[in-house]
Protein backbone atom coordinates (compact mmCIF):
# COMPACT_ATOMS: atom_id res chain seq x y z
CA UNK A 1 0.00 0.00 0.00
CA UNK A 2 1.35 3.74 -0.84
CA UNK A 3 0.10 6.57 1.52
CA UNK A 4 0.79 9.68 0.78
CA UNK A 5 -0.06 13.63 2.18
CA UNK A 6 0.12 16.96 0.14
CA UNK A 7 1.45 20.09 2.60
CA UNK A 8 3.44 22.80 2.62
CA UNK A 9 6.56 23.74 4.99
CA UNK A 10 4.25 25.11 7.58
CA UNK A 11 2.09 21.45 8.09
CA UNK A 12 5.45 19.35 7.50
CA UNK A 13 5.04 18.63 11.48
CA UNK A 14 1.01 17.93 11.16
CA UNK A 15 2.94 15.63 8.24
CA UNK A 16 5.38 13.99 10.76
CA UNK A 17 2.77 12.94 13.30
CA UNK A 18 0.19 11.25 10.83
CA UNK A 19 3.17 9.39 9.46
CA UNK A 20 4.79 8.26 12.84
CA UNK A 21 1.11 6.87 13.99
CA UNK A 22 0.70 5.23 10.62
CA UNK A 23 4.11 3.66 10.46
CA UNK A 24 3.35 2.35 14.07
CA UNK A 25 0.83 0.39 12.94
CA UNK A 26 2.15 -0.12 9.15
CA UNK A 27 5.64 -0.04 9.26
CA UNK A 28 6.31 -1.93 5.49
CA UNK A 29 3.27 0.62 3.66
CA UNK A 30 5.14 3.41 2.26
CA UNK A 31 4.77 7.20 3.23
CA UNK A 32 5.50 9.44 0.63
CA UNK A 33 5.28 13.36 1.79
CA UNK A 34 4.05 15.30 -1.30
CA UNK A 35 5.70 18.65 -1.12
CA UNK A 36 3.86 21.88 -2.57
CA UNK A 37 7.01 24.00 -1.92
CA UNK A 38 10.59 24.34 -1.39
CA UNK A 39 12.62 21.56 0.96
CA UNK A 40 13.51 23.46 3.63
CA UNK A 41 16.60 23.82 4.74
CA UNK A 42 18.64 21.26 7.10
CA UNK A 43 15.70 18.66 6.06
CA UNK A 44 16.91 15.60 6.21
CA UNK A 45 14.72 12.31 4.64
CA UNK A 46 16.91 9.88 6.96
CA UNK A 47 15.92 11.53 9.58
CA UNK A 48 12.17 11.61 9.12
CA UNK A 49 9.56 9.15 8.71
CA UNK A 50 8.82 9.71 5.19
CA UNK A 51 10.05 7.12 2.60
CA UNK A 52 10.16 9.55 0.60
CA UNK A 53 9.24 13.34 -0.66
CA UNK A 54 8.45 14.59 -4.35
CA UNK A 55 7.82 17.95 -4.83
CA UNK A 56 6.04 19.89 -7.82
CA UNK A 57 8.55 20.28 -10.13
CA UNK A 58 8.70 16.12 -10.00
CA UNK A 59 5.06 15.79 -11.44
CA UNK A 60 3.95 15.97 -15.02
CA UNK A 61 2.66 18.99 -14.36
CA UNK A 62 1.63 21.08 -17.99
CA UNK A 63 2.18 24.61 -17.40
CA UNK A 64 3.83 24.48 -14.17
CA UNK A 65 4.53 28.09 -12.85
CA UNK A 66 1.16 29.45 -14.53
CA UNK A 67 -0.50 26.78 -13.32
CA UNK A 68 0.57 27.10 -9.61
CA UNK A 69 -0.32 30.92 -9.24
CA UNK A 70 -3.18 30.12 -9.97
CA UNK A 71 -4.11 29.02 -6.41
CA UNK A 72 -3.69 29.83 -2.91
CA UNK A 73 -2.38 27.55 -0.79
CA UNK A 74 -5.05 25.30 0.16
CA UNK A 75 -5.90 25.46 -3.55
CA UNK A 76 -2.77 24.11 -4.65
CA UNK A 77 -2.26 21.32 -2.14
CA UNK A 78 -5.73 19.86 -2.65
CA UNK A 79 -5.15 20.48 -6.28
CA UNK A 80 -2.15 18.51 -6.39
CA UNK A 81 -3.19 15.81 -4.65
CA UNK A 82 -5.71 14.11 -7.95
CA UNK A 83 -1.92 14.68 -10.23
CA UNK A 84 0.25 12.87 -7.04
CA UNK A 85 -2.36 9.89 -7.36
CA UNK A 86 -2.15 9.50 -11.29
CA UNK A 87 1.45 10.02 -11.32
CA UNK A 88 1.64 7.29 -8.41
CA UNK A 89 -0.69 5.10 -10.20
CA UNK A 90 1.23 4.72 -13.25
CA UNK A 91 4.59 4.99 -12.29
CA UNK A 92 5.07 2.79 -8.77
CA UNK A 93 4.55 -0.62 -8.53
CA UNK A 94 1.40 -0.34 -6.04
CA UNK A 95 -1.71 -2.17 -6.45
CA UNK A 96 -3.60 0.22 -4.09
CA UNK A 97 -2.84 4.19 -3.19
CA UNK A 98 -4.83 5.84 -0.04
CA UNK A 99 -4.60 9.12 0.69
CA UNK A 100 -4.39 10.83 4.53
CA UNK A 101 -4.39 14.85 5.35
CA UNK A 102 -1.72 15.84 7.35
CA UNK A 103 -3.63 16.75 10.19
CA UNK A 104 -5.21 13.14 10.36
CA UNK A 105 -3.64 11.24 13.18
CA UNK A 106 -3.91 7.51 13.15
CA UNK A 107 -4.52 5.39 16.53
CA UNK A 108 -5.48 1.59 15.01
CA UNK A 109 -4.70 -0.86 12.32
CA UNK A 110 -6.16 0.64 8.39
CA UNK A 111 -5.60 -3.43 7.41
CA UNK A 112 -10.02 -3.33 6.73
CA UNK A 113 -9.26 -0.44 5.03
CA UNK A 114 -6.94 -2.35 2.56
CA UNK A 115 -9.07 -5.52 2.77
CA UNK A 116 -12.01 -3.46 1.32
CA UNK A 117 -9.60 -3.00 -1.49
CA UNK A 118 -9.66 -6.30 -2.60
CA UNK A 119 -13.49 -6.17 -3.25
CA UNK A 120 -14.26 -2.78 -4.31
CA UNK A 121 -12.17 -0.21 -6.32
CA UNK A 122 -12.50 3.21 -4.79
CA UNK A 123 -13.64 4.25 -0.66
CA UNK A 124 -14.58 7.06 0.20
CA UNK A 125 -15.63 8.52 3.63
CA UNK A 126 -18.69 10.68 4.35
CA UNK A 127 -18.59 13.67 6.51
CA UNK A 128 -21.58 12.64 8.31
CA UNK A 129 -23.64 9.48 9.33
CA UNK A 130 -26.02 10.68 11.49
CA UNK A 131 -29.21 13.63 10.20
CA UNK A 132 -29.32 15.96 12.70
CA UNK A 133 -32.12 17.44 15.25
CA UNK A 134 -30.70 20.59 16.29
CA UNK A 135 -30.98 24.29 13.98
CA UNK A 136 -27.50 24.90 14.80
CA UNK A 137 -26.39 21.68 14.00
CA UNK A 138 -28.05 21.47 11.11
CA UNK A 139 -26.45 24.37 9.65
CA UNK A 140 -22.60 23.50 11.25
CA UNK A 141 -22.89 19.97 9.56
CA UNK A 142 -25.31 19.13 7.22
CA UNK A 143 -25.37 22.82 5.73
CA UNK A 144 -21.85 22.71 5.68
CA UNK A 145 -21.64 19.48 4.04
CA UNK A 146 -24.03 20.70 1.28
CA UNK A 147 -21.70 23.64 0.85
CA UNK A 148 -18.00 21.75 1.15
CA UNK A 149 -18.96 18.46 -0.54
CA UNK A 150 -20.74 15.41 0.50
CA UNK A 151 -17.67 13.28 1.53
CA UNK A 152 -14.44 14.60 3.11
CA UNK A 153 -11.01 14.12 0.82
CA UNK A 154 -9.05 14.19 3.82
CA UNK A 155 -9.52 10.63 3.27
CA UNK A 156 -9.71 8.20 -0.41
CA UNK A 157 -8.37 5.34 -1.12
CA UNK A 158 -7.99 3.10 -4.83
CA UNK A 159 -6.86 0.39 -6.99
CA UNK A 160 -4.69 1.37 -9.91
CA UNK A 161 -6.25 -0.35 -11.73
CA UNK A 162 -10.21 -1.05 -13.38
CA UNK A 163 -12.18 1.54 -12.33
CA UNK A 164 -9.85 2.72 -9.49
CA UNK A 165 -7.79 4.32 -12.19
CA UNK A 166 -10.59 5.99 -14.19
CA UNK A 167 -11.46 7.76 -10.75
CA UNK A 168 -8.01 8.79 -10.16
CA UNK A 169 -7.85 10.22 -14.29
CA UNK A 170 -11.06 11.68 -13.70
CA UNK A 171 -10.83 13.39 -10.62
CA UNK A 172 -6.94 14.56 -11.24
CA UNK A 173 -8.09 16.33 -14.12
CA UNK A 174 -10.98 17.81 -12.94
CA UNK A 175 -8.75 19.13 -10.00
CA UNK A 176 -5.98 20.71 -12.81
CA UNK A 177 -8.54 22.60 -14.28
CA UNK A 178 -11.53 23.15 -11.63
CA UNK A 179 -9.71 22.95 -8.20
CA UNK A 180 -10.77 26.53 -6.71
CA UNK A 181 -12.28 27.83 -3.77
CA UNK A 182 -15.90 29.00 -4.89
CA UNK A 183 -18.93 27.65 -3.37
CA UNK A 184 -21.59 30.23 -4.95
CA UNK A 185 -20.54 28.56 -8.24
CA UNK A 186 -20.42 25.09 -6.48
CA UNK A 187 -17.13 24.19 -5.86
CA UNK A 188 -14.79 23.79 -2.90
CA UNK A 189 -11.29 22.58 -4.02
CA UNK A 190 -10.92 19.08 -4.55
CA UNK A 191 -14.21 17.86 -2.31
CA UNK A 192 -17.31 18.66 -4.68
CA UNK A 193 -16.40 16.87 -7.48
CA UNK A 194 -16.62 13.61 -5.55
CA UNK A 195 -19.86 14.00 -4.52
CA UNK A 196 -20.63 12.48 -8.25
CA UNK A 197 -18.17 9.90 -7.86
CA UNK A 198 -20.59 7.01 -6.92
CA UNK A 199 -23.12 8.06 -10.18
CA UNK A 200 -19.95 7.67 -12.21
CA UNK A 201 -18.05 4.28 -10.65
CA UNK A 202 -20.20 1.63 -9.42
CA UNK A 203 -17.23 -0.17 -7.69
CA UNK A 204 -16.98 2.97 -5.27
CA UNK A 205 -17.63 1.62 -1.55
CA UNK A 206 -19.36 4.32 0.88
CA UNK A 207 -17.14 3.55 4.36
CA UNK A 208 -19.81 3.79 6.56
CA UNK A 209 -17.78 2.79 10.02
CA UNK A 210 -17.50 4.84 12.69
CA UNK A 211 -14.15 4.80 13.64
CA UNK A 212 -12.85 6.36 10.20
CA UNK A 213 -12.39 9.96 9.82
CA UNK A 214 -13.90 11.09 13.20
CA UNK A 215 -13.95 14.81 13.94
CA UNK A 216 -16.01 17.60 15.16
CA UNK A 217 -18.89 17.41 12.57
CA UNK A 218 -19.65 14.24 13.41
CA UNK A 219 -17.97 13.46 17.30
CA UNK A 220 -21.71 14.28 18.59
CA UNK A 221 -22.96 10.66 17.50
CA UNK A 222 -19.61 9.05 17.62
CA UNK A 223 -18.58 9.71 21.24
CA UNK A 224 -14.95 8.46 22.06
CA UNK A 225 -14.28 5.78 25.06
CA UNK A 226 -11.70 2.90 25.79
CA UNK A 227 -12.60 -0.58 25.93
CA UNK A 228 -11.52 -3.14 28.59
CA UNK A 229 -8.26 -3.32 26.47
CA UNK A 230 -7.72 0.32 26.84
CA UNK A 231 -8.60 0.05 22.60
CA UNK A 232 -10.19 3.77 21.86
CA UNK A 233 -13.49 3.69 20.27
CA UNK A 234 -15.68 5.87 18.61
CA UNK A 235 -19.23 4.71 18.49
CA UNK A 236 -18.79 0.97 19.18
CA UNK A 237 -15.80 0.63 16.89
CA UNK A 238 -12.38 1.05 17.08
CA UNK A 239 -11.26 4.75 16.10
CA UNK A 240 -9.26 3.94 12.97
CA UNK A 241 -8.02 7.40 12.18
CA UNK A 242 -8.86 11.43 13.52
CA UNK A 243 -9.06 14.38 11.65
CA UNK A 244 -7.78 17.28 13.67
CA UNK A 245 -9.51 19.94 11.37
CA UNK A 246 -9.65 23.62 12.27
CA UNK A 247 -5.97 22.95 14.83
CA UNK A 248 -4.55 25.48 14.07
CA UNK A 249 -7.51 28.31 13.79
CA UNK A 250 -8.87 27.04 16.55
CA UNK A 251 -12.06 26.60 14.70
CA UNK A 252 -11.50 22.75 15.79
CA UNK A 253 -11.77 23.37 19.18
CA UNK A 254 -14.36 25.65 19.33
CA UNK A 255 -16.44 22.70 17.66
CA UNK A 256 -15.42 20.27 20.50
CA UNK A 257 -16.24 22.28 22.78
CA UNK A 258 -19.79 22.84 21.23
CA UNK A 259 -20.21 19.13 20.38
CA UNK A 260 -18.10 16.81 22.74
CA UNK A 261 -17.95 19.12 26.26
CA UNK A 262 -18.93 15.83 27.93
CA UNK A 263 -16.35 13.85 26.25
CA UNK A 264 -13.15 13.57 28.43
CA UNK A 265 -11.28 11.45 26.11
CA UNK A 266 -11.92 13.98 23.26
CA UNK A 267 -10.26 16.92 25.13
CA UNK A 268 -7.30 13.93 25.90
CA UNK A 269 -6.33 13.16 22.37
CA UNK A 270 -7.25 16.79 21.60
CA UNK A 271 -4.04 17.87 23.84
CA UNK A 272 -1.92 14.67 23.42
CA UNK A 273 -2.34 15.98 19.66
CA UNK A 274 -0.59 19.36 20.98
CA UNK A 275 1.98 17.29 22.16
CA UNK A 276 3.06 15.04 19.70
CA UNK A 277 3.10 18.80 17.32
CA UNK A 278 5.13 20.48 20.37
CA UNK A 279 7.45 17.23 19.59
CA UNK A 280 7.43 16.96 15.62
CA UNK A 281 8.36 21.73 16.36
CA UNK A 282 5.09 22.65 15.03
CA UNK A 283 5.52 26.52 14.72
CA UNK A 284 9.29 26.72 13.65
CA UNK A 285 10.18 29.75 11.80
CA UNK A 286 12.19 27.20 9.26
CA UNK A 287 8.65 25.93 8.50
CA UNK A 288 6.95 29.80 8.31
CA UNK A 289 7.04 30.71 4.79
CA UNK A 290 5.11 29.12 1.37
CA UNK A 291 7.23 29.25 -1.46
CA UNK A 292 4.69 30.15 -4.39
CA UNK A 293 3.52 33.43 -2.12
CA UNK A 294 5.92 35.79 -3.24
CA UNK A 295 7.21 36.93 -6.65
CA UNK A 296 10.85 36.21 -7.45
CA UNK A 297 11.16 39.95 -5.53
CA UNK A 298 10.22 39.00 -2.39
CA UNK A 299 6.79 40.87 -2.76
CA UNK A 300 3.64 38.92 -1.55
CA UNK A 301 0.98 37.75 -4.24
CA UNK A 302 -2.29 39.37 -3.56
CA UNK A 303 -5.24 36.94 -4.08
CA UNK A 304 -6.94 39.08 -6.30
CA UNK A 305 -3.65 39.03 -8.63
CA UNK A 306 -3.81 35.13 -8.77
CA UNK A 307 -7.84 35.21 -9.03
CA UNK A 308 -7.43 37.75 -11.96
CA UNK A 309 -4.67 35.98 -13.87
CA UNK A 310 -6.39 32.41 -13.40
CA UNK A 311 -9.58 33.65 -15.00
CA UNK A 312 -7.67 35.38 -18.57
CA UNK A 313 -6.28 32.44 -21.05
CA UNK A 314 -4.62 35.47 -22.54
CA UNK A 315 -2.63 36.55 -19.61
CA UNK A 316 -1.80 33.24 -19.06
CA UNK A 317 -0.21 33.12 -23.10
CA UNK A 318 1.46 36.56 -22.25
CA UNK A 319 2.88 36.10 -18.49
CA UNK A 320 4.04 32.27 -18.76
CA UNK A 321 6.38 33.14 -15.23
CA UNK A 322 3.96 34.72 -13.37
CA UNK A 323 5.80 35.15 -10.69
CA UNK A 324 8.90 36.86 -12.63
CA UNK A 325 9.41 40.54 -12.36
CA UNK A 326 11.65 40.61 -15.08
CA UNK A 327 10.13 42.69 -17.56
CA UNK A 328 7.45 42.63 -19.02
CA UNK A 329 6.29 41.12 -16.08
CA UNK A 330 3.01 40.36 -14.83
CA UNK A 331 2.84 41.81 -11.68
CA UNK A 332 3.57 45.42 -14.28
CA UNK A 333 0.47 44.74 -16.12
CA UNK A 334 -1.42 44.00 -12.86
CA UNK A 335 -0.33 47.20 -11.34
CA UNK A 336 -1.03 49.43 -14.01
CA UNK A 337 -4.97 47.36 -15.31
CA UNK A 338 -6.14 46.69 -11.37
CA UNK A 339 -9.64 47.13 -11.65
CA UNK A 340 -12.64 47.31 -8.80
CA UNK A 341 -13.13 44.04 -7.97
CA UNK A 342 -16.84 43.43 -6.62
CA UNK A 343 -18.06 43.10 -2.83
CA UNK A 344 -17.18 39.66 -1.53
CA UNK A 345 -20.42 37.41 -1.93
CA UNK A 346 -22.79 36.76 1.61
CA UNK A 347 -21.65 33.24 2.40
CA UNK A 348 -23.83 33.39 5.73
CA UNK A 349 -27.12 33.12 6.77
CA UNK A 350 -28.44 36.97 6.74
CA UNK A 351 -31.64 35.50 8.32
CA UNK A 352 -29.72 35.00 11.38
CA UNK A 353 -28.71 38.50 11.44
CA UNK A 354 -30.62 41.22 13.39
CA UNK A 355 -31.40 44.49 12.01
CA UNK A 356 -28.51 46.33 13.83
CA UNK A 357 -25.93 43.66 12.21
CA UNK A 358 -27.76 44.06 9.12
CA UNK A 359 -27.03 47.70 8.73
CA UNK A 360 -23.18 47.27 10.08
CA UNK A 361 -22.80 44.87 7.92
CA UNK A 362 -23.91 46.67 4.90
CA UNK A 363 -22.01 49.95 5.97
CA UNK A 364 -18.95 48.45 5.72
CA UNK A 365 -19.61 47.41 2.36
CA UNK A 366 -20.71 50.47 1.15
CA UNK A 367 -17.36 51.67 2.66
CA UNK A 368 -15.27 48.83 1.16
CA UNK A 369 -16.40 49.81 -2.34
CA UNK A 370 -16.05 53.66 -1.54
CA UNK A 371 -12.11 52.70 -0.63
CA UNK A 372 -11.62 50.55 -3.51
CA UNK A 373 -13.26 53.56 -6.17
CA UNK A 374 -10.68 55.79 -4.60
CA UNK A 375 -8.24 53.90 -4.72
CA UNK A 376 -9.37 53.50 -8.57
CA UNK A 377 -9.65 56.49 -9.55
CA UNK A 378 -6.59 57.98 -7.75
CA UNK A 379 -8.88 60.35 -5.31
């Protein structure tokens, strides 16, 4: 079996504990650390538990430097990750490929996992199990999931072969082209496409056990305890693998403490997590920068540049280096054609709102646009 994780520097830690619990219980799968960025320095493979680590300019990536501008970071690493499969796919000698996030933390054997493998073609893990009875959590989870996709890509595994493969072609090339950040027009990175993966492949199994890819949307009906033989569970089954989502916002926690207050051994692997990132020097300032954020300068890429430049096959044709100030450069012709971009789109539910937040909320529109037609028009 190959495992592998997309990050950048900054979640090369996150990186180091998922594949220290994995290796613990699968010491002959290999780990291969998919790199969207520069090695830092004094890296050393030996040292770390990574088989191995590829980085961009090791894919057959068309288009490269255009291509990666193109995204913001969490863009580009989910992007990557449907490329990393084919390329893996076609060019290892692996039967079977799954796929972990970096801030997944495994704590029993995936062997069903890869059993399930030898029956079906692709898995895939929903976000939730459970409908819910609560307003609130019906918008934090099954709004959400509505909105972010159906099943959660922290998590996939495949065959490389039959229709395992046609998912992986598929999906890496609707991630090449279509792997962007924009819900109004219904898509969130690499997660929405899959929610048509089981009208297109039959052989796709629907992991419906508890213990894989718990986390805060879905603790609430999975509560965590510890067996006789000190085994963790989550339901009644053994908690496989946990997706620490929101760590480092500390969105995540906010959500445990909203859905699993009562559960102790939540708020245990919650800090042992801290711990083990404390260990692998979550934080270091050798991990603090992304590579693709600046131009070759040292100036940082607005998103608005990359959004703008994405969008025009022409600028594309004209700028192949985007980030090259060389002239003629693009980051020239943004300067001198930056136009006034609309008001970011209401991704909340105004209904919520009450009619003094309506009217802050709208001022400081009207106030963002004012500042940007200034800015425009050189007033």
């Amino acid at each position: 079996m190959l495992i592998y994780t997309s990050v950048t520097n900054s979640y090369i830690p996150k990186a180091r504990v998922l594949a220290k619990s994995l290796k613990k219980f699968h010491p002959d799968w290999f780990f291969i650390l998919v790199l969207a960025d520069s090695i830092p320095s004094g890296f050393d493979l030996v040292q770390e538990p990574f088989d191995e680590i590829l980085t961009l300019e090791q894919l057959p990536l068309p288009n490269l430097k255009s291509w990666t501008y193109g995204h913001t970071v969490v863009e580009l690493c989910t992007a990557v990750k449907g490329s990393a499969a084919e390329f893996f796919a076609k060019e290892r000698n692996h039967d079977k490929i799954m796929y972990l996030d970096p801030d997944i933390k495994v704590f029993n054997s995936l062997e069903p996992l890869n059993k399930l493998l030898d029956t079906y073609d692709i898995l895939l893990t929903p976000h939730m199990l459970d409908s819910e009875d609560k307003l609130d959590a019906i918008i934090d989870n099954e709004i959400c999931s509505l909105k972010h996709g159906i099943f959660n890509l922290g998590f996939f595994a495949a065959k490389t072969s039959g229709q395992g493969l046609d998912f992986i072609m598929w999906w890496a090339n609707r991630l090449y082209h279509f792997c962007t950040n924009d819900i109004p027009n219904g898509l969130f990175t690499d997660q929405r496409w899959c929610d048509l993966a089981p009208v297109f492949f039959d052989r796709l199994y629907i992991v419906r056990d508890r213990g894989y890819n718990v986390a805060t949307w879905n603790i609430f009906h999975r509560p965590l305890s510890r067996n006789n033989e000190n085994t963790l569970l989550a339901g009644s089954k053994p908690l496989r693998f946990y997706h620490f989502t929101g760590y480092d916002s500390g969105e995540g926690l906010v959500m445990l403490n909203k859905y699993a207050a009562d559960q102790v051994i939540a708020s245990e692997i919650w800090d042992e997590y801290r711990k083990d990132l404390e260990n692998a020097d979550h934080g270091h300032s050798n991990f603090s920068k992304w590579k693709y954020d600046y131009y070759d300068n040292g100036k940082i890429i607005s998103v608005d540049a990359r959004s703008l430049y994405r969008s025009r096959e022409d600028l594309k044709k004209a700028f192949p280096d985007p980030f090259s100030t060389n002239e003629p450069s693009y980051i020239s012709w943004y300067s001198n054609h930056e136009q006034v971009s609309p008001p970011p789109p209401i991704h909340f539910q105004l209904f919520n709102l009450k009619s003094w937040q309506l009217k802050k909320f709208y001022l400081s529109q009207l106030h963002s646009i004012r500042k940007r037609i200034k800015k425009y028009l050189h007033i």
